[in-house]
C-alpha atoms as a PDB file:
ATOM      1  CA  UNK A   1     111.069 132.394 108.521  1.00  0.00           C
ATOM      2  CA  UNK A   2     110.363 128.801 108.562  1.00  0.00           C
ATOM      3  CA  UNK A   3     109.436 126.548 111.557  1.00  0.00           C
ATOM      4  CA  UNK A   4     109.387 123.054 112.260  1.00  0.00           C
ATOM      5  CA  UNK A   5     107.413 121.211 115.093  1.00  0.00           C
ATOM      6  CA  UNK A   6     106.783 117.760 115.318  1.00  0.00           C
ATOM      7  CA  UNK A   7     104.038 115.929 117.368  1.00  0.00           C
ATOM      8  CA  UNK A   8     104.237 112.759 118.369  1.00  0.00           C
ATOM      9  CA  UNK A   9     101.078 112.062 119.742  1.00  0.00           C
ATOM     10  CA  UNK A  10      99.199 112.847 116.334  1.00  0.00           C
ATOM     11  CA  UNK A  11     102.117 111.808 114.317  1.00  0.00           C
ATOM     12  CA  UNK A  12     102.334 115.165 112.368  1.00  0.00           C
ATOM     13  CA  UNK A  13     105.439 117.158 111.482  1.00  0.00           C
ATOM     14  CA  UNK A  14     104.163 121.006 111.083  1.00  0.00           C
ATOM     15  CA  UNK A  15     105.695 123.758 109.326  1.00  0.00           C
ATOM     16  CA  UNK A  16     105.122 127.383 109.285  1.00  0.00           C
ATOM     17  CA  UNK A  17     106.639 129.205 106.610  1.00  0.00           C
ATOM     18  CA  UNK A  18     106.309 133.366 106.823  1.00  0.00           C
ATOM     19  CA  UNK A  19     107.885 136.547 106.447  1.00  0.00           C
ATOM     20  CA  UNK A  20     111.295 136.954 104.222  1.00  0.00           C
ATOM     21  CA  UNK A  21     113.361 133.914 103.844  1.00  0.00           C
ATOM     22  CA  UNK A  22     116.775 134.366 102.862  1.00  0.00           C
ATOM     23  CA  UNK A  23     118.964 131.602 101.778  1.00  0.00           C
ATOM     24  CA  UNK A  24     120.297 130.977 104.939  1.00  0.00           C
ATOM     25  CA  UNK A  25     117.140 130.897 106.739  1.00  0.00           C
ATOM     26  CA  UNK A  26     116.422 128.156 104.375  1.00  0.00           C
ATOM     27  CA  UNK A  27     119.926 126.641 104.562  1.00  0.00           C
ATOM     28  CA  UNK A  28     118.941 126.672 108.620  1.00  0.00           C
ATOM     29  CA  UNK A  29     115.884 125.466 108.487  1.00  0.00           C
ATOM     30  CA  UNK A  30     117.347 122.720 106.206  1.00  0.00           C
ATOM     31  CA  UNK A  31     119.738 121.210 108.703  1.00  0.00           C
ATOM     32  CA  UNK A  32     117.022 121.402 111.616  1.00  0.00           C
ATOM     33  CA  UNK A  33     114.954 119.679 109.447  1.00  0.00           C
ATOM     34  CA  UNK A  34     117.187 116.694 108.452  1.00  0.00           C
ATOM     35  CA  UNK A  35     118.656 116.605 112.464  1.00  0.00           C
ATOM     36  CA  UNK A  36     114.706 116.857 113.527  1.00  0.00           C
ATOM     37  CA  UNK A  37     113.837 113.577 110.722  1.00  0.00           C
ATOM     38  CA  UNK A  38     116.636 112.273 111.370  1.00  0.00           C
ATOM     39  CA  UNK A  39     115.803 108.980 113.446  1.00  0.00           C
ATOM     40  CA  UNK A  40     112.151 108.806 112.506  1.00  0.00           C
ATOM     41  CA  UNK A  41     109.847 106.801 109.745  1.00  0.00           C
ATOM     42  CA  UNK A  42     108.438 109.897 107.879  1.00  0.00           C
ATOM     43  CA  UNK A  43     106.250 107.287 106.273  1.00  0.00           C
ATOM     44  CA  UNK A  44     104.644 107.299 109.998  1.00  0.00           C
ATOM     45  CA  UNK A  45     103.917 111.108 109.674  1.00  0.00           C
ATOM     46  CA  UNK A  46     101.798 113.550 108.368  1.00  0.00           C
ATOM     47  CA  UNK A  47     103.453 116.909 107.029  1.00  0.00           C
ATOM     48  CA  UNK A  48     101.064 119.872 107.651  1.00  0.00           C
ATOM     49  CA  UNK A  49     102.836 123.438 106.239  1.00  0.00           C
ATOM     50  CA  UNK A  50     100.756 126.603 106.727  1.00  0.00           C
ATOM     51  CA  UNK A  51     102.199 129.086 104.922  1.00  0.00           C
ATOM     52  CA  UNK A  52     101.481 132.998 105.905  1.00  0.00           C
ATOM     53  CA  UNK A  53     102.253 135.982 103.270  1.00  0.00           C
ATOM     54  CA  UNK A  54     105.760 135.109 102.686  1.00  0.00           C
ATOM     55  CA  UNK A  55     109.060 136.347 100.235  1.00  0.00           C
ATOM     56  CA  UNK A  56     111.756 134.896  99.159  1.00  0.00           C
ATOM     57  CA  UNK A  57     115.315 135.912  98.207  1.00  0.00           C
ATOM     58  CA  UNK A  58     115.529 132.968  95.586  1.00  0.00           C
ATOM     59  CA  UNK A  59     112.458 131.375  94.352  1.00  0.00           C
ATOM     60  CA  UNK A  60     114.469 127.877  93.721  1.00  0.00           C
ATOM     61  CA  UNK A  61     114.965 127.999  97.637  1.00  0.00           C
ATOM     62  CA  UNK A  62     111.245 126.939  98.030  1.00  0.00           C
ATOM     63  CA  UNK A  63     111.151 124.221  95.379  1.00  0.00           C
ATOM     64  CA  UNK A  64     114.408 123.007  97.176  1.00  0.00           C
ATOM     65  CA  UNK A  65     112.712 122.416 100.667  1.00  0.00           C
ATOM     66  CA  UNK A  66     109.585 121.437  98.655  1.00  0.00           C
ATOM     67  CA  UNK A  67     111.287 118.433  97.380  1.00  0.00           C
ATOM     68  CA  UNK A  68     113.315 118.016 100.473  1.00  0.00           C
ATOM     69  CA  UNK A  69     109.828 116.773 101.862  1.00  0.00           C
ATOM     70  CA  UNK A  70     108.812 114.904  98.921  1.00  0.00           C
ATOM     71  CA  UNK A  71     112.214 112.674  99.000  1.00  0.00           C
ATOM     72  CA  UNK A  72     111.782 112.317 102.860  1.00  0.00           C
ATOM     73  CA  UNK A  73     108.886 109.590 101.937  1.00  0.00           C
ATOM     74  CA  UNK A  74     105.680 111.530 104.026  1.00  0.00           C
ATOM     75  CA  UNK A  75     103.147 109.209 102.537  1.00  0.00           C
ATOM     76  CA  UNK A  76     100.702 112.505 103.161  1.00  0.00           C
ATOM     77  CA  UNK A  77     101.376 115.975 102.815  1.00  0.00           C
ATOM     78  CA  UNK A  78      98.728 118.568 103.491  1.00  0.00           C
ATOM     79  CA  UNK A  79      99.178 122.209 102.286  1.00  0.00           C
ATOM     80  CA  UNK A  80      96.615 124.676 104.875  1.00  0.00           C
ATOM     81  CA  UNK A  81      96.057 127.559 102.098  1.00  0.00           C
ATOM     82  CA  UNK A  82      93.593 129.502 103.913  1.00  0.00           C
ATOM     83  CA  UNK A  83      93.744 132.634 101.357  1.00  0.00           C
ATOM     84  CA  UNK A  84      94.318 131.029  98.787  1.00  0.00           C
ATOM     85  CA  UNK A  85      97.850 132.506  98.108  1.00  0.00           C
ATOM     86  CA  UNK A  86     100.021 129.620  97.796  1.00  0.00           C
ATOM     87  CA  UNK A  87      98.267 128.177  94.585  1.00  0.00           C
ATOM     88  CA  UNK A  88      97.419 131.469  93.392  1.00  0.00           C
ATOM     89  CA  UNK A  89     100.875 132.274  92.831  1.00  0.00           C
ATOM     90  CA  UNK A  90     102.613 129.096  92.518  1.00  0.00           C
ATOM     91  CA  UNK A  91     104.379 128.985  89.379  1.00  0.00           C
ATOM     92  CA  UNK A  92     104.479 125.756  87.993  1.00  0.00           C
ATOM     93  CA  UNK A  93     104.081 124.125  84.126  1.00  0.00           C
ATOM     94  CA  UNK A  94     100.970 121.704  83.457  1.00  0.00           C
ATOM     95  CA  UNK A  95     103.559 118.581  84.089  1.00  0.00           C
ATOM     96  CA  UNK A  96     104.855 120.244  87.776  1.00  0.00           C
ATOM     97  CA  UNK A  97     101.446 120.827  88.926  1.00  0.00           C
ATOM     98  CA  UNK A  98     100.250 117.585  88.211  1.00  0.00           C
ATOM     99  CA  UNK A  99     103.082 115.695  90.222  1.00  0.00           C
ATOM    100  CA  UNK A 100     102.628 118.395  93.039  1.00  0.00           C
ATOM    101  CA  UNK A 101      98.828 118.306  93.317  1.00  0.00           C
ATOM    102  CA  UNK A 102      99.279 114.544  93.006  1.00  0.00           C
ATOM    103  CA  UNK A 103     101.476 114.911  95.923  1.00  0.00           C
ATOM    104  CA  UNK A 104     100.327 117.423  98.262  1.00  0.00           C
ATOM    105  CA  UNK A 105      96.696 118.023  99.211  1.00  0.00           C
ATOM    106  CA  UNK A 106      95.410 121.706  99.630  1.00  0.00           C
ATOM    107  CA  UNK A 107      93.152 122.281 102.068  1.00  0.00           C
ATOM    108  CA  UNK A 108      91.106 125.152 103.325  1.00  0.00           C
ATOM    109  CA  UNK A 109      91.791 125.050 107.265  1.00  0.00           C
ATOM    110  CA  UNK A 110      93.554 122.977 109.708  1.00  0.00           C
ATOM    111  CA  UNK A 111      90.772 121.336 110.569  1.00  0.00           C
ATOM    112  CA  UNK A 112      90.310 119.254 107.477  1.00  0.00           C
ATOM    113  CA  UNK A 113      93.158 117.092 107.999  1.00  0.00           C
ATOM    114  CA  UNK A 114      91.887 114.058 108.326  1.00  0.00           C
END
């Protein structure tokens, strides 16, 4: 499942992404997204996604949300990989994993968002 949650008084947009996601869970979670975004600056916000153990149905379903946020225009995205087991089995060539690392920022806990 994936969540969205946006607070205003930090100006942070926060996603939890866990358990199975089918394609229509991320189909769903698509449209709240864009209807959620939809009249504010995301150059304003901060996207923080905290990703539990998690499964897809179609791997390309992940990389389509992923650069759902990335065309959105967050100036900072923060990636709260406590275990370790988003980059550890991210899948990406050299090239990809520049671009995303260059992108999104991986940090340990919540609390190092700055």
């Amino acid at each position: 499942m994936i969540n969205i949650k946006v607070n205003e008084e930090e100006k942070r947009v926060y996603v939890d992404v866990h358990g199975y996601i089918s394609k229509r869970d991320v189909n769903n979670f698509l449209n709240t997204y864009k209807q959620t975004m939809k009249n504010k600056k995301a150059s304003l916000y901060k996207l923080v996604v905290t990703p539990a153990f998690f499964e897809c149905e179609n791997d390309e379903d992940i990389r389509t949300v992923c650069m759902s946020f990335l065309k959105s225009g967050f100036k900072k995205i923060y990636l709260v990989d406590e275990e370790n087991y988003v980059m550890s089995n991210l899948s990406l060539n050299p090239i990809e994993k520049k671009l995303f690392l260059k992108s999104v920022k991986v940090v340990n806990t919540g609390g190092a968002i700055k």
